[in-house]
N, C-alpha and C. Protein backbone atom coordinates (compact mmCIF):
# COMPACT_ATOMS: atom_id res chain seq x y z
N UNK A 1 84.51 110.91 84.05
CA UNK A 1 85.85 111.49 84.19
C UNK A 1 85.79 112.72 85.10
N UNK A 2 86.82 113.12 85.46
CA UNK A 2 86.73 114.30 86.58
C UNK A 2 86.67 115.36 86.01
N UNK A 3 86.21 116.15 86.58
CA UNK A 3 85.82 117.74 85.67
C UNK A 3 87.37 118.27 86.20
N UNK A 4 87.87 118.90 85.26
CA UNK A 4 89.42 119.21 84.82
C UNK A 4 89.12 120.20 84.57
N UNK A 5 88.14 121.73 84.65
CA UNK A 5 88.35 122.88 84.29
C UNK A 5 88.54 123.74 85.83
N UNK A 6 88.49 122.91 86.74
CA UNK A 6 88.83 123.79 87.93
C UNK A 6 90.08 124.24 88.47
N UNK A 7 90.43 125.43 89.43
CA UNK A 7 91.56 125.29 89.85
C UNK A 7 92.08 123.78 90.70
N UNK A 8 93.41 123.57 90.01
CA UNK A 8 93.81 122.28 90.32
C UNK A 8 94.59 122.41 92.01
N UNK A 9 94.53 123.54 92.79
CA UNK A 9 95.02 124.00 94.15
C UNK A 9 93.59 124.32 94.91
N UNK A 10 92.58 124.14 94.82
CA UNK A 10 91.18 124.02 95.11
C UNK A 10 91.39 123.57 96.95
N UNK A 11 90.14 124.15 98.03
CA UNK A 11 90.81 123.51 98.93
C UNK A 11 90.48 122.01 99.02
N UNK A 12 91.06 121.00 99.77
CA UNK A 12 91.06 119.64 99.61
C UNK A 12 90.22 119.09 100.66
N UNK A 13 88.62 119.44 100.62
CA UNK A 13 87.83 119.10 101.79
C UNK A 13 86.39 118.87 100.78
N UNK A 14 86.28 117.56 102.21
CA UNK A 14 84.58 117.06 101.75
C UNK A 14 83.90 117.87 102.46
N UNK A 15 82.62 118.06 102.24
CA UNK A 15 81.69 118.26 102.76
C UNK A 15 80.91 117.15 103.69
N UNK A 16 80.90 117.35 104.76
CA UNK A 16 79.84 116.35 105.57
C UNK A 16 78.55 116.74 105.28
N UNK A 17 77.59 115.32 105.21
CA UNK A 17 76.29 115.24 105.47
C UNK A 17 75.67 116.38 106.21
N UNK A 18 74.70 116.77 105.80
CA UNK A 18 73.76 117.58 106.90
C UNK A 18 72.78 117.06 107.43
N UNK A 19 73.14 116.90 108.81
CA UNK A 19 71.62 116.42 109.14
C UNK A 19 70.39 116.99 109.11
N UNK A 20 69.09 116.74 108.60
CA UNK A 20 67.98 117.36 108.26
C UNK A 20 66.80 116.71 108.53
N UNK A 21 65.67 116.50 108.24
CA UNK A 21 64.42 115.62 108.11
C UNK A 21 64.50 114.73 107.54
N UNK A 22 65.69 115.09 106.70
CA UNK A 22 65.66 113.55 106.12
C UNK A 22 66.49 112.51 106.12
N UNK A 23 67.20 113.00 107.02
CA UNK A 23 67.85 111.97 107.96
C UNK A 23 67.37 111.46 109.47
N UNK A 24 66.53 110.12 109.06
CA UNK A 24 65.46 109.71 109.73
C UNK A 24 65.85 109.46 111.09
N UNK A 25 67.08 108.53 111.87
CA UNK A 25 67.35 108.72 112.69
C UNK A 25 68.48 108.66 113.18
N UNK A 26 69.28 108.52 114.82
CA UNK A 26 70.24 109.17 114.99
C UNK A 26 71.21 108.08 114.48
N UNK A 27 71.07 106.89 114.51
CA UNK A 27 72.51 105.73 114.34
C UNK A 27 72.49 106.43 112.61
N UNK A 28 71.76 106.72 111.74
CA UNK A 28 72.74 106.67 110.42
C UNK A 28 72.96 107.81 110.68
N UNK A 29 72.99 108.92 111.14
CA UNK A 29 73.41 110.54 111.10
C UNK A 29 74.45 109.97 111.80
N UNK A 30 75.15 109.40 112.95
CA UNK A 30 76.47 109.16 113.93
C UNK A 30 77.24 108.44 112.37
N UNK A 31 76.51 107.31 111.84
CA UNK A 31 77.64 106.57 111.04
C UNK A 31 77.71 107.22 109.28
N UNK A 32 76.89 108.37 108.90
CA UNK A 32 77.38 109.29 108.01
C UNK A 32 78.72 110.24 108.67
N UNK A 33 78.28 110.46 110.05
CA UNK A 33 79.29 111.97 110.69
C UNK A 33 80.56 111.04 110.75
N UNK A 34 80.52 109.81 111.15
CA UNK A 34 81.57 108.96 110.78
C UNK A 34 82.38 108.47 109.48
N UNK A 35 81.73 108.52 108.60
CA UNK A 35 82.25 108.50 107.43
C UNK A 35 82.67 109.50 106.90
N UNK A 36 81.79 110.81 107.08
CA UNK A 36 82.51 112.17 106.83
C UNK A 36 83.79 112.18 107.29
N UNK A 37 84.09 111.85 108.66
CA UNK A 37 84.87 112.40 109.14
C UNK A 37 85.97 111.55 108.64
N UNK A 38 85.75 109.95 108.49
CA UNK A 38 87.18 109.47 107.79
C UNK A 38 87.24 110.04 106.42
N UNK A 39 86.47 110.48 105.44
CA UNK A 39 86.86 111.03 104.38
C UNK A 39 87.30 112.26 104.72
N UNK A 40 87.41 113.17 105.23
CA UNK A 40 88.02 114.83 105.80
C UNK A 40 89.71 114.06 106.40
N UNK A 41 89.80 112.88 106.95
CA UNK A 41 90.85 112.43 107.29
C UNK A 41 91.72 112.38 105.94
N UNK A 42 90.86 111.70 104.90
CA UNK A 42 91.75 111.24 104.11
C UNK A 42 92.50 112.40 103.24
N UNK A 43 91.07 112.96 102.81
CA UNK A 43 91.40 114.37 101.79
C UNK A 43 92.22 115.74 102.33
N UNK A 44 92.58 115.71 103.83
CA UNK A 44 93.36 116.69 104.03
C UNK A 44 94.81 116.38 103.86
N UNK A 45 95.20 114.80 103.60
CA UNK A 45 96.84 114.33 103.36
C UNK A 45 97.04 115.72 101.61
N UNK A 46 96.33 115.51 100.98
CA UNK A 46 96.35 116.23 99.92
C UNK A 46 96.50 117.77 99.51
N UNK A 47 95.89 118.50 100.99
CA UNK A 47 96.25 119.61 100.87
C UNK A 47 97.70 120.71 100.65
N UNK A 48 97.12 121.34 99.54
CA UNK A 48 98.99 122.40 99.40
C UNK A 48 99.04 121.48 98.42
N UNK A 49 99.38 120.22 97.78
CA UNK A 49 99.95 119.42 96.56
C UNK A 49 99.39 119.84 95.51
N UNK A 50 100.68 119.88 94.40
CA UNK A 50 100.08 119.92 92.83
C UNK A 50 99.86 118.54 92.48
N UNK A 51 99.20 118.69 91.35
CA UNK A 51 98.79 117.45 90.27
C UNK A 51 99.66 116.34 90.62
N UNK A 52 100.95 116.90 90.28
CA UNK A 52 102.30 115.68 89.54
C UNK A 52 102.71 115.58 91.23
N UNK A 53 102.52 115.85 92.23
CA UNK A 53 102.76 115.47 93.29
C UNK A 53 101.70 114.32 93.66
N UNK A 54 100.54 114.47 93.52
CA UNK A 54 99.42 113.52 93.69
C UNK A 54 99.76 112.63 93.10
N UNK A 55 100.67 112.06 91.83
CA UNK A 55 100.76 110.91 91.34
C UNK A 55 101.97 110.45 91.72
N UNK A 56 102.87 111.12 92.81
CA UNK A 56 104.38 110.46 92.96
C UNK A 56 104.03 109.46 93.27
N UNK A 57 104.85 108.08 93.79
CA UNK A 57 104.61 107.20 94.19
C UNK A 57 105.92 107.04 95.27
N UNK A 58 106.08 107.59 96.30
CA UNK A 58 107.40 107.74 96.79
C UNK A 58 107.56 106.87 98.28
N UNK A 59 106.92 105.55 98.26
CA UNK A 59 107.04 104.25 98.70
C UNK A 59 107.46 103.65 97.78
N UNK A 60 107.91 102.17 98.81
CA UNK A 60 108.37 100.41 97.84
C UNK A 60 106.48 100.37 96.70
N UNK A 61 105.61 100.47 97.44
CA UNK A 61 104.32 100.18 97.24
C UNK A 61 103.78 100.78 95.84
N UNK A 62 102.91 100.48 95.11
CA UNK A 62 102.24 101.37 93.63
C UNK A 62 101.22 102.64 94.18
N UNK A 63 101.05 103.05 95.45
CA UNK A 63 100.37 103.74 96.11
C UNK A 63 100.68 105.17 95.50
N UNK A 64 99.88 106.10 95.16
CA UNK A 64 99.92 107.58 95.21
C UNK A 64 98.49 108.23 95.91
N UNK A 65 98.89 110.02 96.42
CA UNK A 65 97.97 109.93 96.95
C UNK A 65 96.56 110.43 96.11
N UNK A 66 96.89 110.96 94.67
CA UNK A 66 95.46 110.84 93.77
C UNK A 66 94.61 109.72 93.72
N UNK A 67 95.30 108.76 93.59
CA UNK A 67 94.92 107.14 93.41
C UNK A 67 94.29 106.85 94.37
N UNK A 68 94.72 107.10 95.53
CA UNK A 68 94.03 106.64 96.62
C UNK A 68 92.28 107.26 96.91
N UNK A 69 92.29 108.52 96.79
CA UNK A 69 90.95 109.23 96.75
C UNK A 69 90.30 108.94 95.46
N UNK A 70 90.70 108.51 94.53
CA UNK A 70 89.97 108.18 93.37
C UNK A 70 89.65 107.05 93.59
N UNK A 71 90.19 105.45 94.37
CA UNK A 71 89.77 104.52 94.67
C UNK A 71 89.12 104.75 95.51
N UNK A 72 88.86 105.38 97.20
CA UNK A 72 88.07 105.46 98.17
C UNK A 72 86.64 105.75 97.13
N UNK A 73 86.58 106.96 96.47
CA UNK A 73 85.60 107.42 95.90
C UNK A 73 84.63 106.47 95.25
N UNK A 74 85.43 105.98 94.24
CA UNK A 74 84.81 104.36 93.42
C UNK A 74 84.37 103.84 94.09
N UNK A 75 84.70 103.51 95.14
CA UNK A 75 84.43 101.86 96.30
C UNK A 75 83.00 102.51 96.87
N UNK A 76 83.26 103.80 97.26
CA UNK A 76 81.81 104.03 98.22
C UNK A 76 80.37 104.42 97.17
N UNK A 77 80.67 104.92 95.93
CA UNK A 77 79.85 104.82 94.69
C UNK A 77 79.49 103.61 94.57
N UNK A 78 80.42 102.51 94.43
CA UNK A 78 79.65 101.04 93.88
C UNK A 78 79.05 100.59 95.21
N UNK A 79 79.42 100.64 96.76
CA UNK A 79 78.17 100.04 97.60
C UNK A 79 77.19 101.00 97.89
N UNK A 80 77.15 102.16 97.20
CA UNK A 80 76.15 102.98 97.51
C UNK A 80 74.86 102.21 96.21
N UNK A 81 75.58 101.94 94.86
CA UNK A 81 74.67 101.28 94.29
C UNK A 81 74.25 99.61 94.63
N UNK A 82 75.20 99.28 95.17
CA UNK A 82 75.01 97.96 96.32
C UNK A 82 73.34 98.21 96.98
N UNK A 83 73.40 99.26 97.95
CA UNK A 83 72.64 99.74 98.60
C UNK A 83 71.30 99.59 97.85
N UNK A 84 71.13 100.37 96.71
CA UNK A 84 70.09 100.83 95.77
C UNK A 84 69.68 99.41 95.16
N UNK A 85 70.61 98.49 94.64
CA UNK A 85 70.45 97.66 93.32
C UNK A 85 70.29 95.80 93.71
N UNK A 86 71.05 95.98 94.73
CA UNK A 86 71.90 94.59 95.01
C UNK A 86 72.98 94.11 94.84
N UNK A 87 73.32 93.00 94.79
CA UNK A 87 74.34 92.44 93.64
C UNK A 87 74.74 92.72 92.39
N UNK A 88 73.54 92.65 91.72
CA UNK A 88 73.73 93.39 90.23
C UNK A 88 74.58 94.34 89.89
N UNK A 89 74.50 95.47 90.95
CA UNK A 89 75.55 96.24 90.88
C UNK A 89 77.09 96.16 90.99
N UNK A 90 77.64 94.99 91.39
CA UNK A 90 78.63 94.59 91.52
C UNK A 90 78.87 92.91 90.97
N UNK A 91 79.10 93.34 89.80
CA UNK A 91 79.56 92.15 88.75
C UNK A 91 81.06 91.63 88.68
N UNK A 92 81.41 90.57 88.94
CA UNK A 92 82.69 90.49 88.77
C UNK A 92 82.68 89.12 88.13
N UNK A 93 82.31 89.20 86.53
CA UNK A 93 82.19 88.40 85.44
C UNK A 93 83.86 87.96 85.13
N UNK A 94 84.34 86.44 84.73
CA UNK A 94 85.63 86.56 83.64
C UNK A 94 85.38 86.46 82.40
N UNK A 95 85.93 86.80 81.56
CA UNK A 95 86.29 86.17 80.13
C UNK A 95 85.73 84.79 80.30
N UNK A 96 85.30 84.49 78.46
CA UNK A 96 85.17 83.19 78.75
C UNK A 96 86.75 82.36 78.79
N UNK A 97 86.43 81.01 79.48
CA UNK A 97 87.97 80.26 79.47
C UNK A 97 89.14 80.96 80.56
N UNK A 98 88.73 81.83 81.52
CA UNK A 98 89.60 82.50 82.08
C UNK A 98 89.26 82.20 83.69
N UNK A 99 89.79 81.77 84.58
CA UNK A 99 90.04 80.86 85.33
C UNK A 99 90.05 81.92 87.06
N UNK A 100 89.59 82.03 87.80
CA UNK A 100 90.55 82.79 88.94
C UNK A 100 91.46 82.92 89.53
N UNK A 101 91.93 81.11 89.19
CA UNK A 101 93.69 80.74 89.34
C UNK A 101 94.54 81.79 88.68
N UNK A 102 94.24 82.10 87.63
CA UNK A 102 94.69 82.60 86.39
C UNK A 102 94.54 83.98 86.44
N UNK A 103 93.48 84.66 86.70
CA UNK A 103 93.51 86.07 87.35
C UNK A 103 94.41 86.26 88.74
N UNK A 104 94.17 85.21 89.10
CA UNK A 104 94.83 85.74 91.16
C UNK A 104 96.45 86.06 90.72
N UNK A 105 97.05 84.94 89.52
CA UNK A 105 98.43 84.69 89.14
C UNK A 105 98.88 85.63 88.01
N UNK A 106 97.92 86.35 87.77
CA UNK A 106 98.19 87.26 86.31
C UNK A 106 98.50 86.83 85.32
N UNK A 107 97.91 85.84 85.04
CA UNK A 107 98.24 85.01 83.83
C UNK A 107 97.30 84.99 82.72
N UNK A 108 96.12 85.29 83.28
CA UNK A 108 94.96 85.25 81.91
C UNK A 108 95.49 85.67 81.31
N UNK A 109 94.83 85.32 79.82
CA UNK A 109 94.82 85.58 78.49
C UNK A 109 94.58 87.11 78.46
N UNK A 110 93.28 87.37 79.46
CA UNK A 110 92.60 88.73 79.38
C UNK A 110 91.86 88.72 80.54
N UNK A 111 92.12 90.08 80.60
CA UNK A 111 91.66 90.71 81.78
C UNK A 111 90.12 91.29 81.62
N UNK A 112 89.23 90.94 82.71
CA UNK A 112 87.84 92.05 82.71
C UNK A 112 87.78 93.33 82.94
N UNK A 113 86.88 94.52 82.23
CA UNK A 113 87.05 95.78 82.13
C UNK A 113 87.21 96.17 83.92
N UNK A 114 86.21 95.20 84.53
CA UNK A 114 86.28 95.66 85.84
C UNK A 114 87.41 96.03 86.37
N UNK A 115 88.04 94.94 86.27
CA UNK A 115 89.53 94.71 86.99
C UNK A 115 90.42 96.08 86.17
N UNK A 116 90.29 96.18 85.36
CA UNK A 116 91.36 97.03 84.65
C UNK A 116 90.58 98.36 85.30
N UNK A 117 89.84 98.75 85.36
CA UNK A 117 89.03 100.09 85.71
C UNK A 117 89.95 100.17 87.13
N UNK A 118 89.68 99.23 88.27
CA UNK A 118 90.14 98.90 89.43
C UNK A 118 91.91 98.84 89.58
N UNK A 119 92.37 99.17 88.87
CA UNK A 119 93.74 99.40 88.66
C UNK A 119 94.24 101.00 88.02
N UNK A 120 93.23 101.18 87.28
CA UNK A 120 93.31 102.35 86.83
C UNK A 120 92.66 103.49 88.11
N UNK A 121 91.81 103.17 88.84
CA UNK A 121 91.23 103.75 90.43
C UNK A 121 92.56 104.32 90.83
N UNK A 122 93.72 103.24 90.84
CA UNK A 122 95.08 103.24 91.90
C UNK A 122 95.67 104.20 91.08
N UNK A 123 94.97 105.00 89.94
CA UNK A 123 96.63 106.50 89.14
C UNK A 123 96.40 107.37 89.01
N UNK A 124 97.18 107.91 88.39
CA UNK A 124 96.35 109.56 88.22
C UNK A 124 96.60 109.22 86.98
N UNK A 125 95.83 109.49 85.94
CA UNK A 125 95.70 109.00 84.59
C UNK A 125 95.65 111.00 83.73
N UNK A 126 96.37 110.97 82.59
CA UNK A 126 96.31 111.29 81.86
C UNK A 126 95.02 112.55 82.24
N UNK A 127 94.52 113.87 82.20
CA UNK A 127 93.04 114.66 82.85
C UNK A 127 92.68 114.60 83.66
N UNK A 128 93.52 113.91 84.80
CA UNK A 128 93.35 113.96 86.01
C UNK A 128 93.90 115.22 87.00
N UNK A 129 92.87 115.60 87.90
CA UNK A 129 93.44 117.11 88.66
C UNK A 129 93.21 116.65 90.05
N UNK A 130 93.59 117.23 90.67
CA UNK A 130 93.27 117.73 91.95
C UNK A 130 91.82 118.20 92.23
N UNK A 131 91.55 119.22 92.02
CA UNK A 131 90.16 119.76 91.77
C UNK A 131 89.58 118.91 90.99
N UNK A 132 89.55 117.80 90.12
CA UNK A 132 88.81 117.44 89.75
C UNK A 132 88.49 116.02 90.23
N UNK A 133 89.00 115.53 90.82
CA UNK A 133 89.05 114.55 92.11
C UNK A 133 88.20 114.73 92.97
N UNK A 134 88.78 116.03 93.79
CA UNK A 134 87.86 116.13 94.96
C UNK A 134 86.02 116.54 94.56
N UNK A 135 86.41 117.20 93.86
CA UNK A 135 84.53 117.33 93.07
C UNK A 135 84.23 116.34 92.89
N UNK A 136 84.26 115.24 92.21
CA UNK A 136 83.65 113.72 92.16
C UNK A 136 83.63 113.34 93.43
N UNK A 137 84.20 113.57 94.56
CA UNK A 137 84.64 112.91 95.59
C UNK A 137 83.30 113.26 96.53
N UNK A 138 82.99 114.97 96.76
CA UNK A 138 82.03 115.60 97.00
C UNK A 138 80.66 115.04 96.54
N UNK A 139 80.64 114.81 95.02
CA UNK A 139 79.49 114.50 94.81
C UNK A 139 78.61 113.03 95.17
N UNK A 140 80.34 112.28 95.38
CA UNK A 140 79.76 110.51 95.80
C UNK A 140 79.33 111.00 97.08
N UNK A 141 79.79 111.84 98.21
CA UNK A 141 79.42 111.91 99.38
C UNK A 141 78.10 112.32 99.55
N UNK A 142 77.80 113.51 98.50
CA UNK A 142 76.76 114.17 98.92
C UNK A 142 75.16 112.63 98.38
N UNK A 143 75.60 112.13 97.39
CA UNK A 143 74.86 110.80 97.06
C UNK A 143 74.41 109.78 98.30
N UNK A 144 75.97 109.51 99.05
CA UNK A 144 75.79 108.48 99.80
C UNK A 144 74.40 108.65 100.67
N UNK A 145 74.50 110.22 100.99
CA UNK A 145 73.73 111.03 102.22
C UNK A 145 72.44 111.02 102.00
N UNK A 146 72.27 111.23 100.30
CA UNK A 146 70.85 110.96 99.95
C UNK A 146 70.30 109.47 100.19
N UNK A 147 71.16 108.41 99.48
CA UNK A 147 71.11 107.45 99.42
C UNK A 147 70.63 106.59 101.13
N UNK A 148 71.19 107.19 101.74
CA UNK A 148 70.78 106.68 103.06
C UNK A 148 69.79 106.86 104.07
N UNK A 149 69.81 108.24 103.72
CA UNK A 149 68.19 108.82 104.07
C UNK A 149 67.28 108.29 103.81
N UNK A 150 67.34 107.46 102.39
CA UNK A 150 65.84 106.99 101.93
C UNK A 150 65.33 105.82 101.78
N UNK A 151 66.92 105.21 103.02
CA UNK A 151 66.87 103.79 102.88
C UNK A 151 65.84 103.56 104.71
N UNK A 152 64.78 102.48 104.21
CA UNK A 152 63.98 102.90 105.42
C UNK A 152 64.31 102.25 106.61
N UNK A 153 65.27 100.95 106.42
CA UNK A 153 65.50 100.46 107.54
C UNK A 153 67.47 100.15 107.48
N UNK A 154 68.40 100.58 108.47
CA UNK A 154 69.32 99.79 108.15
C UNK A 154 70.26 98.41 108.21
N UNK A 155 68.93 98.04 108.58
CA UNK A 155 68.87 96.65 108.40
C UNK A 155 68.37 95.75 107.54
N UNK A 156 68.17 96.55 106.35
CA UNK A 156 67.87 95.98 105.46
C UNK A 156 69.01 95.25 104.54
N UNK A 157 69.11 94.18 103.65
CA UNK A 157 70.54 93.53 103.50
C UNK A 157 69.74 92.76 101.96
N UNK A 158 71.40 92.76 101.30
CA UNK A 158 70.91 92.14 100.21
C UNK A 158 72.32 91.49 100.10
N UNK A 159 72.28 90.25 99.37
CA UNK A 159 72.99 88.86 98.90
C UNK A 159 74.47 90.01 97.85
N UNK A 160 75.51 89.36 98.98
CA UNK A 160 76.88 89.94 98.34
C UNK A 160 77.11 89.08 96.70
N UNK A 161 77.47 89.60 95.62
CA UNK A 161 77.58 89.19 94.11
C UNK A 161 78.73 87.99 94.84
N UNK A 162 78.88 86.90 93.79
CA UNK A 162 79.79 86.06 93.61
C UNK A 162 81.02 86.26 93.40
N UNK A 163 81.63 85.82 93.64
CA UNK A 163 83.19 86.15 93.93
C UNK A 163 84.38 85.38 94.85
N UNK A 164 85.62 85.58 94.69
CA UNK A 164 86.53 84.44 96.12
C UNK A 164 86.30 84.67 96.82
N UNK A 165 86.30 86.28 97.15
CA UNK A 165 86.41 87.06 98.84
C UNK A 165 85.43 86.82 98.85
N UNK A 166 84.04 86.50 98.82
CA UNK A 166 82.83 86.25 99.19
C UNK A 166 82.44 85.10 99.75
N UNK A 167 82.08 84.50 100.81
CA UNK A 167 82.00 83.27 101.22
C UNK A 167 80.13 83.35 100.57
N UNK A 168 79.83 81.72 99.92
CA UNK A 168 78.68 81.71 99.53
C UNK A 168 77.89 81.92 100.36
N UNK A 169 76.83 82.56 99.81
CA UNK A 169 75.55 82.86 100.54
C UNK A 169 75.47 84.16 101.31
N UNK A 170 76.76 84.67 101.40
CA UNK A 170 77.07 86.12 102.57
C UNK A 170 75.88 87.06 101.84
N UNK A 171 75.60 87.68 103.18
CA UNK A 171 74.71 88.98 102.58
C UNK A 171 75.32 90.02 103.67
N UNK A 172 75.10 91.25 103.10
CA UNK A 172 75.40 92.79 103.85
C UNK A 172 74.16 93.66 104.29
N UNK A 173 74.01 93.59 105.34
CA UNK A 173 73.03 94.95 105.55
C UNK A 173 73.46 96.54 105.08
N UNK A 174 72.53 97.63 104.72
CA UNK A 174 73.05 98.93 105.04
C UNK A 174 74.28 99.12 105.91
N UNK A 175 73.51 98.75 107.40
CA UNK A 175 74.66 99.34 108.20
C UNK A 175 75.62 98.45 107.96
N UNK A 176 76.02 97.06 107.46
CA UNK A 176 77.08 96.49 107.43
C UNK A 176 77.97 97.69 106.22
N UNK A 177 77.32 98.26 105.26
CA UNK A 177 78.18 98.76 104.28
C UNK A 177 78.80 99.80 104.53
N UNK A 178 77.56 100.82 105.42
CA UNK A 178 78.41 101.86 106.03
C UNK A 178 79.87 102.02 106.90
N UNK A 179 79.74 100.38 107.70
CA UNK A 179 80.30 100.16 108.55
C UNK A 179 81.64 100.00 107.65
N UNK A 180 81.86 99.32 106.66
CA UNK A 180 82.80 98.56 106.24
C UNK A 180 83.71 100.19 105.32
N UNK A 181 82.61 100.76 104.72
CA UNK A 181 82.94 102.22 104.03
C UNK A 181 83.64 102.91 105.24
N UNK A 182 83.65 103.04 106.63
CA UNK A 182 84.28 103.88 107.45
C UNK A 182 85.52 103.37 107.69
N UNK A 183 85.51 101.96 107.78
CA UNK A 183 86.77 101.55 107.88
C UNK A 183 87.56 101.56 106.93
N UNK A 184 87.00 101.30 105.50
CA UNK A 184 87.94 101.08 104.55
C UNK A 184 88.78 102.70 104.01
N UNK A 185 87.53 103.78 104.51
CA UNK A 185 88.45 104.55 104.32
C UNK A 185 89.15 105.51 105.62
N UNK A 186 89.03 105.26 106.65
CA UNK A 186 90.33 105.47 107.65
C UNK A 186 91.17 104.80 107.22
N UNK A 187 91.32 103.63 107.14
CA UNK A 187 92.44 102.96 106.90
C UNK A 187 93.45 103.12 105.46
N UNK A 188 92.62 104.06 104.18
CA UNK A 188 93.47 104.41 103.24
C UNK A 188 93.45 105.99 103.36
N UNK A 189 93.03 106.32 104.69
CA UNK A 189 93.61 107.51 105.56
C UNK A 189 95.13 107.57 105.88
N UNK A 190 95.01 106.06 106.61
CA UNK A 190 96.42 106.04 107.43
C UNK A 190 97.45 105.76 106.32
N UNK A 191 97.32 105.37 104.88
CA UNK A 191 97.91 105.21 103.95
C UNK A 191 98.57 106.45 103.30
N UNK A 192 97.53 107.36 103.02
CA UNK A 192 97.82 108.40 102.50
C UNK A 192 98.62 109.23 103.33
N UNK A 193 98.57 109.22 104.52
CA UNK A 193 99.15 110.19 105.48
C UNK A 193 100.57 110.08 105.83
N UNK A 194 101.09 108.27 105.39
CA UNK A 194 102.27 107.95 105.21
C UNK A 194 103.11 108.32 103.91
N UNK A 195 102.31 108.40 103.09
CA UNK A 195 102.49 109.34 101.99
C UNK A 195 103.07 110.24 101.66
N UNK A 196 102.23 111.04 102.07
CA UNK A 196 102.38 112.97 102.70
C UNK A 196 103.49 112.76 103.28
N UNK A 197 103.60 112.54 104.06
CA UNK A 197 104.72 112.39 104.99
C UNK A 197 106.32 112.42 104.20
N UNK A 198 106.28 111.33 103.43
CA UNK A 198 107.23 110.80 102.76
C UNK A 198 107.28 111.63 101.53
N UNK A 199 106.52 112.44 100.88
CA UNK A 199 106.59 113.40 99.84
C UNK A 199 107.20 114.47 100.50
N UNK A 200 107.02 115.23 101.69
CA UNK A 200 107.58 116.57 101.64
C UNK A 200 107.65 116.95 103.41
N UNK A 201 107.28 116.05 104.13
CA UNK A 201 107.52 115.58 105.97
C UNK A 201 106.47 116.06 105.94
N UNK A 202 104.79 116.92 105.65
CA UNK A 202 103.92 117.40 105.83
C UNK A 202 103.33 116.41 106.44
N UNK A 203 102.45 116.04 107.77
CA UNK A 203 101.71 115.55 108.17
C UNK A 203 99.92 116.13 108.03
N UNK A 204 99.14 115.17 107.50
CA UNK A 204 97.88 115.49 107.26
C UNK A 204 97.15 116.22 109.25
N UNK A 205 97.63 116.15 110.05
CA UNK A 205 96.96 116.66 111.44
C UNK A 205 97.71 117.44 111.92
């Protein structure tokens, strides 16, 4: 859960990677400074907002902009353990008797914790802050940085878990994950910034 004893007006910035010794060479230091930099994209839509502003939802869409940095955050935590684990790390088990027809249609009987966690990513739930967002947010980053440093080649690749979106047999390298982490979060950059926008005309640039 997010640490909730901080000021909840905190400023709204990641920290980038440092490059050091142990960032072995230059393509993952360019595609960390790249990922930094779409996360600094995303987390400045947020700046100046209180709490109960972070959870408006003031699109047609279920989008807010807490939700959104709490999902970016999740997503780059689980392929960072991608990275570390494999597949394993990314389980996407059903119920028994529960169908994907039936998930895709919302019809199961019951839902997997995953999926419900993954919906709960998209709110600001109940102890949720501002400051306590961006600190988790900080700390997945400062992880990723470790995490990549000590990965020795990035071309190293392991077998994507089972799933629809998965065509059988797909596997991801490192750099495929990094790659996919920069895009996925510019692009709930350009989300959030429509956001902002639409909460109070503030543009994140």
């Amino acid at each position: 859960m997010p640490d909730n004893t901080s000021d909840s007006k905190g400023p709204a910035t990641v920290t980038a990677p440092t490059t050091s010794a142990s960032t072995p060479d230059a393509e993952r230091s360019e595609l960390l400074a790249a990922l930094a930099k779409a996360r600094s994209a995303l987390t400045s839509t947020v700046r100046g907002l209180d709490d109960e502003q972070l959870g408006e939802r003031p699109t047609v869409s279920a989008l807010c902009l807490g939700g959104l940095v709490k999902h970016v955050a999740s997503i780059e935590e689980e392929w960072m353990r991608f990275v570390v684990e494999g597949p394993s790390a990314m389980r996407y088990d059903l119920p028994d008797g529960v169908t994907w027809a039936e998930f895709a249609a919302g019809t199961a009987r019951e839902f997997p914790q995953w999926a419900i966690d993954h919906q709960n990513e998209f709110r600001m739930l109940p102890g949720d802050t501002l400051a306590g967002i961006l600190e988790r947010y900080e700390r997945v980053a400062a992880r990723s940085a470790e995490v990549i440093a000590a990965v020795p080649d990035l071309s190293v690749a392991h077998p994507l878990p089972e799933a629809p979106w998965n065509e059988p047999g797909a596997v991801r390298s490192v750099r495929g994950v990094l790659m996919h982490l920069i895009t996925e979060t510019a692009q709930h950059a350009g989300h959030a910034d429509i956001l902002r926008e639409t909460i109070d005309g503030q543009k994140s640039s």
